[in-house]
N, C-alpha and C. Protein backbone atom coordinates (compact mmCIF):
# COMPACT_ATOMS: atom_id res chain seq x y z
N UNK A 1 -70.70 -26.98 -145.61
CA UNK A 1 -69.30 -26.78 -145.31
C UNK A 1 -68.63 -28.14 -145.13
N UNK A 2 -67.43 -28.48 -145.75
CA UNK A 2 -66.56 -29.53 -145.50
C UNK A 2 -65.70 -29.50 -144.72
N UNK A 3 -65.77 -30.37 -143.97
CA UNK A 3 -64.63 -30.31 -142.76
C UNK A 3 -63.30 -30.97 -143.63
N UNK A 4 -62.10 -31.06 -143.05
CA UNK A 4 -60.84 -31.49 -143.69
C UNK A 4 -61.05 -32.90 -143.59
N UNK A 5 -61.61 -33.13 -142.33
CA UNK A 5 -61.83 -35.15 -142.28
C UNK A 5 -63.00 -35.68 -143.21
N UNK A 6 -63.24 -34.33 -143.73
CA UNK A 6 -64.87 -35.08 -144.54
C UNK A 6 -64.55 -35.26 -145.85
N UNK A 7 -64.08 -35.41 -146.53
CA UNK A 7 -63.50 -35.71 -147.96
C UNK A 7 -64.70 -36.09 -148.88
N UNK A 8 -65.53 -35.62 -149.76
CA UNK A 8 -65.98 -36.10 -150.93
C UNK A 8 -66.15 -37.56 -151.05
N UNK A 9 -66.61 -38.44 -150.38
CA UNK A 9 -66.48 -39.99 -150.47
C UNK A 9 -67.94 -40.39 -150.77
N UNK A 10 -68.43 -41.47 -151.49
CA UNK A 10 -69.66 -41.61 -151.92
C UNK A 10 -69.87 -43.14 -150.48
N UNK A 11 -70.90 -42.72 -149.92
CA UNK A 11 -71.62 -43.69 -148.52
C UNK A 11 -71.04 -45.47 -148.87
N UNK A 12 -70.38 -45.67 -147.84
CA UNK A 12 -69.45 -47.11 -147.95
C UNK A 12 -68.16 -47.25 -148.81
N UNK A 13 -67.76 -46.08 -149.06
CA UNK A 13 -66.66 -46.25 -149.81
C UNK A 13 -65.04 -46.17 -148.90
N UNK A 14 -65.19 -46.46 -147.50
CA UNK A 14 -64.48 -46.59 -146.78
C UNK A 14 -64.01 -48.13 -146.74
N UNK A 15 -62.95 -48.11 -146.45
CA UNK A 15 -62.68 -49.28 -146.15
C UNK A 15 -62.23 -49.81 -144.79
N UNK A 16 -62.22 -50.78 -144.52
CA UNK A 16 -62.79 -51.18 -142.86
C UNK A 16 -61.93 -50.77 -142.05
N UNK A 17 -60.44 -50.41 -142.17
CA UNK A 17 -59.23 -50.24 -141.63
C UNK A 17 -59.41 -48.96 -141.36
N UNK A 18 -59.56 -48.25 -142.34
CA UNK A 18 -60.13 -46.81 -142.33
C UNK A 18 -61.26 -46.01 -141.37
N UNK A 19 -62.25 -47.15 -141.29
CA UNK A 19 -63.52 -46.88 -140.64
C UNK A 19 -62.85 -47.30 -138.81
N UNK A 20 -61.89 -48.18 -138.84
CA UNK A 20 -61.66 -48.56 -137.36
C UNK A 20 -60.66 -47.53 -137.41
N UNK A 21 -59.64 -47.09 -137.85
CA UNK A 21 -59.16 -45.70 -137.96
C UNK A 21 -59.82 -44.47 -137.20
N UNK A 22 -60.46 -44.74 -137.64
CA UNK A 22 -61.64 -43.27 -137.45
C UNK A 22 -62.31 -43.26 -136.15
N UNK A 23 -62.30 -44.59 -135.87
CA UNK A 23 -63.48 -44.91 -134.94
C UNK A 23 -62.29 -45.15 -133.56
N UNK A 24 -61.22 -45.29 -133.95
CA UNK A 24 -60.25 -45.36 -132.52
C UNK A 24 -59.89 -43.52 -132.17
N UNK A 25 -59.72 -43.13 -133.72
CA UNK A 25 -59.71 -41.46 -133.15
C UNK A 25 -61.10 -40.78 -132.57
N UNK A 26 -61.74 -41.34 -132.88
CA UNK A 26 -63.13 -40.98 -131.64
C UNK A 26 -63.28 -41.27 -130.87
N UNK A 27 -62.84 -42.24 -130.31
CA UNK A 27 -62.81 -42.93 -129.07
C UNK A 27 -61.40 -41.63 -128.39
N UNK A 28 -60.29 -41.42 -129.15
CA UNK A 28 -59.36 -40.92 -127.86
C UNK A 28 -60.03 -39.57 -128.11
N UNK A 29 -60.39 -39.03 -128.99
CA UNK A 29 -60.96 -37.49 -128.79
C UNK A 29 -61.98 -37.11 -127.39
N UNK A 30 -62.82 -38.21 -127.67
CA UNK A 30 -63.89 -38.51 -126.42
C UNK A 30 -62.85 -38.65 -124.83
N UNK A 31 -61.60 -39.04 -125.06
CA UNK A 31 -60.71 -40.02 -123.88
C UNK A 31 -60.30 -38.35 -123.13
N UNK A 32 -60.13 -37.92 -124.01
CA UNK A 32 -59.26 -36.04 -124.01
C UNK A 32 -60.81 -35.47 -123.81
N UNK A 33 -61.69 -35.17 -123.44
CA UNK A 33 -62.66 -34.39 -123.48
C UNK A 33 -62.65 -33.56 -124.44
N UNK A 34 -62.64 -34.12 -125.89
CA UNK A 34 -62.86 -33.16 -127.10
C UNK A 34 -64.28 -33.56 -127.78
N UNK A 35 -64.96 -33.45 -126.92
CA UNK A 35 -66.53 -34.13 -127.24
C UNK A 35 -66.98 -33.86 -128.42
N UNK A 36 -67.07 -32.37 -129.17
CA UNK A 36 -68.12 -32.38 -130.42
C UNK A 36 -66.90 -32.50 -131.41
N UNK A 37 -65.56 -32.92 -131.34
CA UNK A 37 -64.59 -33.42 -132.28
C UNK A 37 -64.68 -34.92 -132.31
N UNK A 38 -65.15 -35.80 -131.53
CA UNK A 38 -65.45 -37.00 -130.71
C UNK A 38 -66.71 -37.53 -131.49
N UNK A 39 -67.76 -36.08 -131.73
CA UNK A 39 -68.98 -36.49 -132.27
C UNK A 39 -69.13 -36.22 -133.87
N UNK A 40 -68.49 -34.73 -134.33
CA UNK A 40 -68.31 -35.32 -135.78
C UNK A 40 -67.42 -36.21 -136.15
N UNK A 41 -66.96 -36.65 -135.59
CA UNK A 41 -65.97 -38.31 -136.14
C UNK A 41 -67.13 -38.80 -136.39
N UNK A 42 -68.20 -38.91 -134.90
CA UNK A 42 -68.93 -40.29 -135.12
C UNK A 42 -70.02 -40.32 -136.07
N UNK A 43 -70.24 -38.96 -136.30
CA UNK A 43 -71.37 -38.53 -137.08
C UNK A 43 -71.10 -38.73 -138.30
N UNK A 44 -69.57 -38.71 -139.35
CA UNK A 44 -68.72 -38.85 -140.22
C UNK A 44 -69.27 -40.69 -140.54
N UNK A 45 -68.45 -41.39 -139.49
CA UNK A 45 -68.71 -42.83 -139.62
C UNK A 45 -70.28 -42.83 -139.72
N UNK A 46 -71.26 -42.45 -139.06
CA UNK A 46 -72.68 -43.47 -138.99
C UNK A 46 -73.02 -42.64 -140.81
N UNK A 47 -72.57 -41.73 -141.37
CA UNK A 47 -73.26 -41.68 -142.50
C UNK A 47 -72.64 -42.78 -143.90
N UNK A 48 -71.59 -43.42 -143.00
CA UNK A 48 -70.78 -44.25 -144.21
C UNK A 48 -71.05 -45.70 -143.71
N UNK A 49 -71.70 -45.49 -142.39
CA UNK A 49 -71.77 -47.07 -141.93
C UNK A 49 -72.86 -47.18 -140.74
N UNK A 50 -74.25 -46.62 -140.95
CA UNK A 50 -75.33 -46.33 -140.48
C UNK A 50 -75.79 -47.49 -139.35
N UNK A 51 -75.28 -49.06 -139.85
CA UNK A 51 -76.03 -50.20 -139.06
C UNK A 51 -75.18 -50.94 -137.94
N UNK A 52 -74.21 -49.86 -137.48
CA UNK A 52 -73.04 -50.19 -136.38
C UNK A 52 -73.64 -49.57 -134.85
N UNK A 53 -74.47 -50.66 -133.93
CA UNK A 53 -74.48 -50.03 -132.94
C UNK A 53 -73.83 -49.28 -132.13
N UNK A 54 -72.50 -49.85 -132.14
CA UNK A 54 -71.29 -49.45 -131.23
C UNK A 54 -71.15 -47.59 -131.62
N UNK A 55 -71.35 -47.35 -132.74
CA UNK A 55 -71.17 -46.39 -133.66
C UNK A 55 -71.81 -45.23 -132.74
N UNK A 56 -73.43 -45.51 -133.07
CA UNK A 56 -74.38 -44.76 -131.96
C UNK A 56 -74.46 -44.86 -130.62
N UNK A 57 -73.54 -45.66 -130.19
CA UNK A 57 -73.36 -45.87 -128.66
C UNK A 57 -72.36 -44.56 -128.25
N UNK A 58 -71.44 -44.82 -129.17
CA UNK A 58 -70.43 -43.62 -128.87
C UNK A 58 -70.82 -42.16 -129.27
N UNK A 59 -71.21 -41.98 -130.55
CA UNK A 59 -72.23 -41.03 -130.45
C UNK A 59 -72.61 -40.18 -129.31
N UNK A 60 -73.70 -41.19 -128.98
CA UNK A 60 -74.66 -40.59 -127.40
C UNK A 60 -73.46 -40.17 -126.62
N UNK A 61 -72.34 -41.14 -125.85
CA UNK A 61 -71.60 -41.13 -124.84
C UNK A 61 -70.84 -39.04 -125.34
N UNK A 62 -70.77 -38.76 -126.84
CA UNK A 62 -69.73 -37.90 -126.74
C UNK A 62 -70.94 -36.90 -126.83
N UNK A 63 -72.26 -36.72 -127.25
CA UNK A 63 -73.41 -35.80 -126.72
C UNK A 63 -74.03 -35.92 -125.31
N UNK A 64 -73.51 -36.82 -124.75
CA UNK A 64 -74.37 -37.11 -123.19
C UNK A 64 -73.73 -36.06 -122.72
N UNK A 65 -72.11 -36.27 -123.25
CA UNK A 65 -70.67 -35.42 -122.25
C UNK A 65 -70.71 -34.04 -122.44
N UNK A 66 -71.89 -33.53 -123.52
CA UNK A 66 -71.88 -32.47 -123.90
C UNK A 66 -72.98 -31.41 -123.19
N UNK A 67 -73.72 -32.65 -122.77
CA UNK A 67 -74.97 -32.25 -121.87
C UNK A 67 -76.53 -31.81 -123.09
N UNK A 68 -76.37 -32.98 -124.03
CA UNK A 68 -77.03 -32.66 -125.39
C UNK A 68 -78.07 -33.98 -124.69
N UNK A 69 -78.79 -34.15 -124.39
CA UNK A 69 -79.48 -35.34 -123.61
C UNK A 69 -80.02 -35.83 -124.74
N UNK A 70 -80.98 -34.88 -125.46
CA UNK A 70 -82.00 -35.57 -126.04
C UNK A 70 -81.54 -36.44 -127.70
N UNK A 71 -80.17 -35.78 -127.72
CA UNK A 71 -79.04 -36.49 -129.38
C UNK A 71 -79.32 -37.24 -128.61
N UNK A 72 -78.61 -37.37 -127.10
CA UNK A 72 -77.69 -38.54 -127.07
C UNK A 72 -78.87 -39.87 -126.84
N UNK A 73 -80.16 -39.09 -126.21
CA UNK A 73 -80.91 -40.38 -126.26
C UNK A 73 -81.39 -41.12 -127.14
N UNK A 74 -81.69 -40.29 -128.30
CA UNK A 74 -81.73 -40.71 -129.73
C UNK A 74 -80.64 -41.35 -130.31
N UNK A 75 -79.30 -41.24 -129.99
CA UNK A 75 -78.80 -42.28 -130.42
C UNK A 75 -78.35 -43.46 -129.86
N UNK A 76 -78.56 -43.73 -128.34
CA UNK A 76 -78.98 -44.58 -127.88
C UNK A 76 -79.46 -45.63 -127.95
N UNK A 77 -81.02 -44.91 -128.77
CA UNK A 77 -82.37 -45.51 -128.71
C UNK A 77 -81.61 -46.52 -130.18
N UNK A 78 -81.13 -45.60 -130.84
CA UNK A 78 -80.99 -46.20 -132.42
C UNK A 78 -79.78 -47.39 -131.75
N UNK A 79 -78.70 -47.48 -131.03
CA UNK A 79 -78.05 -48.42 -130.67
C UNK A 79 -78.48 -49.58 -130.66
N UNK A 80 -80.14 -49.00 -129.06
CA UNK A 80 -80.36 -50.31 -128.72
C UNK A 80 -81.27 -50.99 -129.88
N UNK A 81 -82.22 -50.03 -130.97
CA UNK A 81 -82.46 -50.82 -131.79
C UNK A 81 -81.97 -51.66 -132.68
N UNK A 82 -80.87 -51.15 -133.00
CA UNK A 82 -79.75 -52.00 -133.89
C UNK A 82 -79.35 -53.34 -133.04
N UNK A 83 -79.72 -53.75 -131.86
CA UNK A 83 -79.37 -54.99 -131.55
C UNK A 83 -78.52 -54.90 -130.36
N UNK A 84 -77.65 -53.70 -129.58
CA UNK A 84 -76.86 -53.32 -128.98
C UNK A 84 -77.45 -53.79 -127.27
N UNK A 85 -77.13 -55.39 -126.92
CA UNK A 85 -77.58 -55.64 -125.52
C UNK A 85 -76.90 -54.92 -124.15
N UNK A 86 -75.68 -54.07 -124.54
CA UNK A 86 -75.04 -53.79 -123.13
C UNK A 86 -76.12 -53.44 -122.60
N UNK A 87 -75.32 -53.82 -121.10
CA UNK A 87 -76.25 -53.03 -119.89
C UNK A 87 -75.97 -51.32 -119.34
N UNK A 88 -75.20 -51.07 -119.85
CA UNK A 88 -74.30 -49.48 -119.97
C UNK A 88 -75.51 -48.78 -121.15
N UNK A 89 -75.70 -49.31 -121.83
CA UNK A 89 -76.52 -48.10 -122.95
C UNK A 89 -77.64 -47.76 -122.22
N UNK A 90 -78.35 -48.69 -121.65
CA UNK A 90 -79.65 -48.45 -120.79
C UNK A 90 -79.17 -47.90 -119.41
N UNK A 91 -77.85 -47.86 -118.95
CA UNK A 91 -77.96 -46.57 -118.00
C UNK A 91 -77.23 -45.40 -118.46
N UNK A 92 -76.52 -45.26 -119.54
CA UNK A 92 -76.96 -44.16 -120.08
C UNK A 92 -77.89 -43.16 -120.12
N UNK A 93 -79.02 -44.45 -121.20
CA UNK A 93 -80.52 -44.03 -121.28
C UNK A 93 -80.96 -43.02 -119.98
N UNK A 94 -80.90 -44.09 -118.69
CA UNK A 94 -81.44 -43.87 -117.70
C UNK A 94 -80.85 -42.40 -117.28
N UNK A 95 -79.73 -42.08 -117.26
CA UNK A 95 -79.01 -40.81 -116.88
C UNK A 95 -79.40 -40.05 -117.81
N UNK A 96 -79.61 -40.08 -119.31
CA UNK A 96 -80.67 -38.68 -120.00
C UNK A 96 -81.54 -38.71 -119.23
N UNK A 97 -82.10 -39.53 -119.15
CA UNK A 97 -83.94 -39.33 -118.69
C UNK A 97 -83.73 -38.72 -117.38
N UNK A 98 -83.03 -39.10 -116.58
CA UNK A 98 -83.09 -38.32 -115.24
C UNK A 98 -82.36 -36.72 -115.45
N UNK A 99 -81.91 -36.36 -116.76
CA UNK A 99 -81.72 -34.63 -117.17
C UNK A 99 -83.01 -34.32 -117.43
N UNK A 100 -83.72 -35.12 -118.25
CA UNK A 100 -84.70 -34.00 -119.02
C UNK A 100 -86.10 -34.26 -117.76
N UNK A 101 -85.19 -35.07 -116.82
CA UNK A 101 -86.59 -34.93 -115.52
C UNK A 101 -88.01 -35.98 -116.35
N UNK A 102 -87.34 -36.96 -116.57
CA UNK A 102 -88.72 -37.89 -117.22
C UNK A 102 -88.45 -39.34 -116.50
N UNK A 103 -88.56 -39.23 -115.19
CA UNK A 103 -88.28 -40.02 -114.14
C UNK A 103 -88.87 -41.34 -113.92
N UNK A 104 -89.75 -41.43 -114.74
CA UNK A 104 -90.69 -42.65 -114.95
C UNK A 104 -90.01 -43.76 -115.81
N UNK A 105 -89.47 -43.16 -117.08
CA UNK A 105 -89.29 -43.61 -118.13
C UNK A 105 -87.66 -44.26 -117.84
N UNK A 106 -87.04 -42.95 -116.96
CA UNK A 106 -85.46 -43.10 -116.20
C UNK A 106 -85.37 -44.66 -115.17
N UNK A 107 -86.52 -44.66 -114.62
CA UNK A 107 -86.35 -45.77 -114.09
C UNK A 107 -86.93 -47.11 -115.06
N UNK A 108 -87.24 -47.10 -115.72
CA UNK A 108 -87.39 -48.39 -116.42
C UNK A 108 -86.12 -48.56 -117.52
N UNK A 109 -85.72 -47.70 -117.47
CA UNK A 109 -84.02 -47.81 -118.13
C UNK A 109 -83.40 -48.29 -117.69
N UNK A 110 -83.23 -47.86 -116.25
CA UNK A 110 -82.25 -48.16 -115.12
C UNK A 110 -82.92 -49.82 -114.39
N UNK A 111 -84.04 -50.05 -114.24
CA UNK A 111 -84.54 -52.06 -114.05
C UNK A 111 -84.00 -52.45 -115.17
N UNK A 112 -83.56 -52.17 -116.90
CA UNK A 112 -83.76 -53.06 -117.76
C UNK A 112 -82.30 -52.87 -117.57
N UNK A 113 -81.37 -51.71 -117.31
CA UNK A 113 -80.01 -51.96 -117.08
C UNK A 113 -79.40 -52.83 -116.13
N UNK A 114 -80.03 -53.17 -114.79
CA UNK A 114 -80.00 -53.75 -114.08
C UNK A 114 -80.13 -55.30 -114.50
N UNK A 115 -81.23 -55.48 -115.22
CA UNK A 115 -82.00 -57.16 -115.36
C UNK A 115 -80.41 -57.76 -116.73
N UNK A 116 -80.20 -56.78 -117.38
CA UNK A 116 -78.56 -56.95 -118.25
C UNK A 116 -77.64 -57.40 -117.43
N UNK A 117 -77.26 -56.51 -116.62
CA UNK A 117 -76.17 -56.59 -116.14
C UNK A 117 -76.39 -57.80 -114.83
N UNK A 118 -77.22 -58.02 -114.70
CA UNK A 118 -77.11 -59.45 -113.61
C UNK A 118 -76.78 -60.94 -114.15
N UNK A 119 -77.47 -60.75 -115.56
CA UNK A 119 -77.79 -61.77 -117.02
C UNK A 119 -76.29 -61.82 -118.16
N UNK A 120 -76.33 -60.82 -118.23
CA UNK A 120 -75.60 -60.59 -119.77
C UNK A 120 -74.30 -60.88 -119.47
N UNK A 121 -74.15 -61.18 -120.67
CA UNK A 121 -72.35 -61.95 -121.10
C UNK A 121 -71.32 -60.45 -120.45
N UNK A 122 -71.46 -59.37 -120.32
CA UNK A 122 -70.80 -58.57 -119.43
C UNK A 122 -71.35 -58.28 -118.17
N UNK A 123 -71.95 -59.43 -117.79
CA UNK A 123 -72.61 -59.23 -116.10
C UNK A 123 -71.27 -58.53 -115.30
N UNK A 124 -71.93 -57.69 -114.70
CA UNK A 124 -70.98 -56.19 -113.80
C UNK A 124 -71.73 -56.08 -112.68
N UNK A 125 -70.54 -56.29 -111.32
CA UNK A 125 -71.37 -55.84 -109.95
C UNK A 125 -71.34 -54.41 -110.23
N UNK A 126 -70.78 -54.03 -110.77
CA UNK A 126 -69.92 -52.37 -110.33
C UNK A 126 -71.21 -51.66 -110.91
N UNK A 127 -71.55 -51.81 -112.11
CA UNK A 127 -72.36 -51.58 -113.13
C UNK A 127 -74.17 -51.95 -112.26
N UNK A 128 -74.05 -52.42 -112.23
CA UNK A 128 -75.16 -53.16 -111.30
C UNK A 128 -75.42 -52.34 -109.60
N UNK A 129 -74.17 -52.20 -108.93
CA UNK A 129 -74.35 -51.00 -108.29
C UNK A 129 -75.04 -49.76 -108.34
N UNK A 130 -73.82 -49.31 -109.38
CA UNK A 130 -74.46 -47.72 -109.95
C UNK A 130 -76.00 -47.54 -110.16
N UNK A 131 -76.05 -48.81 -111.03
CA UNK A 131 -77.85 -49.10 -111.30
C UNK A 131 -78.46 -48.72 -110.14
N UNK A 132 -78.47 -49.61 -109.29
CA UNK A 132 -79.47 -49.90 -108.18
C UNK A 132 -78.87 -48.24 -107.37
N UNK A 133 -77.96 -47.74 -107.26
CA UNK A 133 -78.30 -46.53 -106.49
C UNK A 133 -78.79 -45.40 -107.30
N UNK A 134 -78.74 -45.56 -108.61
CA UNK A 134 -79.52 -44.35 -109.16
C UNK A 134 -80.91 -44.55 -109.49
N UNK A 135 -81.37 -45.69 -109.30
CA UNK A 135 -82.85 -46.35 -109.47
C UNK A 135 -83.22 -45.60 -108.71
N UNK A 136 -82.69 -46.11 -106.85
CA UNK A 136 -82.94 -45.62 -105.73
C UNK A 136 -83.39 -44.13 -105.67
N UNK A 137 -82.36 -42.93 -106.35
CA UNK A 137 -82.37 -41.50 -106.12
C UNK A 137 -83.49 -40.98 -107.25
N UNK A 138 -83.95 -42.33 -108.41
CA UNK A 138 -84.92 -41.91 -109.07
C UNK A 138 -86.17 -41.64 -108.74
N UNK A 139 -86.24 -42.82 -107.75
CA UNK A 139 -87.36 -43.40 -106.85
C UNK A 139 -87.66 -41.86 -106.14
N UNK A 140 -86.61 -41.29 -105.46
CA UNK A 140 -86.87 -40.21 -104.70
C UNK A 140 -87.18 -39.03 -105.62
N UNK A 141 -86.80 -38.68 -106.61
CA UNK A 141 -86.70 -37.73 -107.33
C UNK A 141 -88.12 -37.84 -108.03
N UNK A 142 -88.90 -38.48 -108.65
CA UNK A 142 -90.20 -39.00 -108.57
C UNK A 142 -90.98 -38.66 -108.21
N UNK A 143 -90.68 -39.26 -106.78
CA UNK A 143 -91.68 -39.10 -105.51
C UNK A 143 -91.99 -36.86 -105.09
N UNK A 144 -90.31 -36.60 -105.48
CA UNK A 144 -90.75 -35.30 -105.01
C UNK A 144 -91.36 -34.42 -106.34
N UNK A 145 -91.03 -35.04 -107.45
CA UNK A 145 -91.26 -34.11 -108.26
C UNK A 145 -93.23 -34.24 -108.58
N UNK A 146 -93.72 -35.62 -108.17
CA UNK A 146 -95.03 -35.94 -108.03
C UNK A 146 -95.85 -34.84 -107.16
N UNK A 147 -95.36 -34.28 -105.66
CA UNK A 147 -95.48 -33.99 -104.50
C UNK A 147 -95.56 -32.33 -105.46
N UNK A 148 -94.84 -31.96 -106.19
CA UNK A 148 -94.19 -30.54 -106.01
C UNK A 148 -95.61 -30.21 -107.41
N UNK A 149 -95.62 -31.15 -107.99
CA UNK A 149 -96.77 -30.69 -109.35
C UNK A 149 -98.35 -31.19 -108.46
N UNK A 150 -98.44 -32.27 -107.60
CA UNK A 150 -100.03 -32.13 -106.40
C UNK A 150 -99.50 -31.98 -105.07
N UNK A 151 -99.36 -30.75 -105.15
CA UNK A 151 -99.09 -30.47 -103.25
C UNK A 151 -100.32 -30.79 -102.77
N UNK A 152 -100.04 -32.06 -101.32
CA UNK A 152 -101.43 -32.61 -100.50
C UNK A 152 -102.25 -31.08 -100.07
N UNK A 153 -103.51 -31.93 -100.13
CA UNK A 153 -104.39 -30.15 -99.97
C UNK A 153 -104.48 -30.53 -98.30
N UNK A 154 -104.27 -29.16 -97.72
CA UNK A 154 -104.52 -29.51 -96.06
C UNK A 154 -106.40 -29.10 -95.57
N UNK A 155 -106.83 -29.80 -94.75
CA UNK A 155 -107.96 -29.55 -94.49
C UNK A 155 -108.16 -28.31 -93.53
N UNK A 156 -109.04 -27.60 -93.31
CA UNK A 156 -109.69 -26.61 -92.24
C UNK A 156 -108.76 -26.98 -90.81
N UNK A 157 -108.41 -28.57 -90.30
CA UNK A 157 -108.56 -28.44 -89.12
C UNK A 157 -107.02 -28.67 -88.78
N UNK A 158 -105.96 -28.92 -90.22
CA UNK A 158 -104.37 -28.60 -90.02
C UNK A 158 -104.02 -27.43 -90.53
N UNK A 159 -104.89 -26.19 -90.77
CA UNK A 159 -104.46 -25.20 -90.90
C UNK A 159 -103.96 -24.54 -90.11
């Protein structure tokens, strides 16, 4: 099925004005909470212009909003492989991982978002905050979800 924004175009036959066109109307669709209008935009652009991190950054952000964790971590992942240093994609990351309850993995998202954002050319207290208190509630969330899959065995004499 063709959508009306999807036009018959053969992969790169956009031109750049066009592609930032597209890519500012995904951005305000996302701004309006029109998330999966937000995401076939973006899905539109990454098949005409596949090696744009920013691309799959927004992506994730308009499947995160959708509560689609595991797109959005996948496109994430493809962000940060494309080269994409923010310290925001890795707490992203970190906020899927703490949906799909993979709390281990959530917190090493959330240190490498942190070790960015203290470092990186957009060093952010604010950002750096958020980090360190959701590290914190990972830490706990962890700890109980460890507790709840080996409940301590009690002996004969605290029964």
């Amino acid at each position: 099925m063709t959508h009306a924004l999807e036009p018959d175009l053969e992969a790169g036959s956009l031109d750049s004005a066009t592609m930032h066109d597209l890519f500012t109307l995904a951005v305000r669709l996302y701004t309006h909470q029109m998330y999966p209008q937000s995401a076939r935009v973006m899905q539109f652009l990454l098949r005409h212009d596949p090696a744009r991190p920013h691309y799959h950054r927004a992506l994730g952000k308009a499947f995160h909003a959708q509560g689609q964790h595991e797109q959005a971590l996948q496109a994430y992942a493809r962000a940060v492989k494309l080269g994409m240093p923010d310290a925001d994609v890795h707490f992203y990351i970190g906020q899927c991982l703490i949906f799909m309850r993979r709390y281990d993995l959530a917190a090493q998202a959330l240190e490498r978002c942190m070790a960015l954002a203290r470092s990186g050319p957009q060093a952010g207290d604010a950002l750096l905050q958020r980090a360190r208190m959701l590290f914190d509630r990972v830490q706990v969330m962890a700890s109980r979800a460890a507790r709840a899959v080996n409940p301590p065995v009690l002996s004969k004499e605290t029964r």
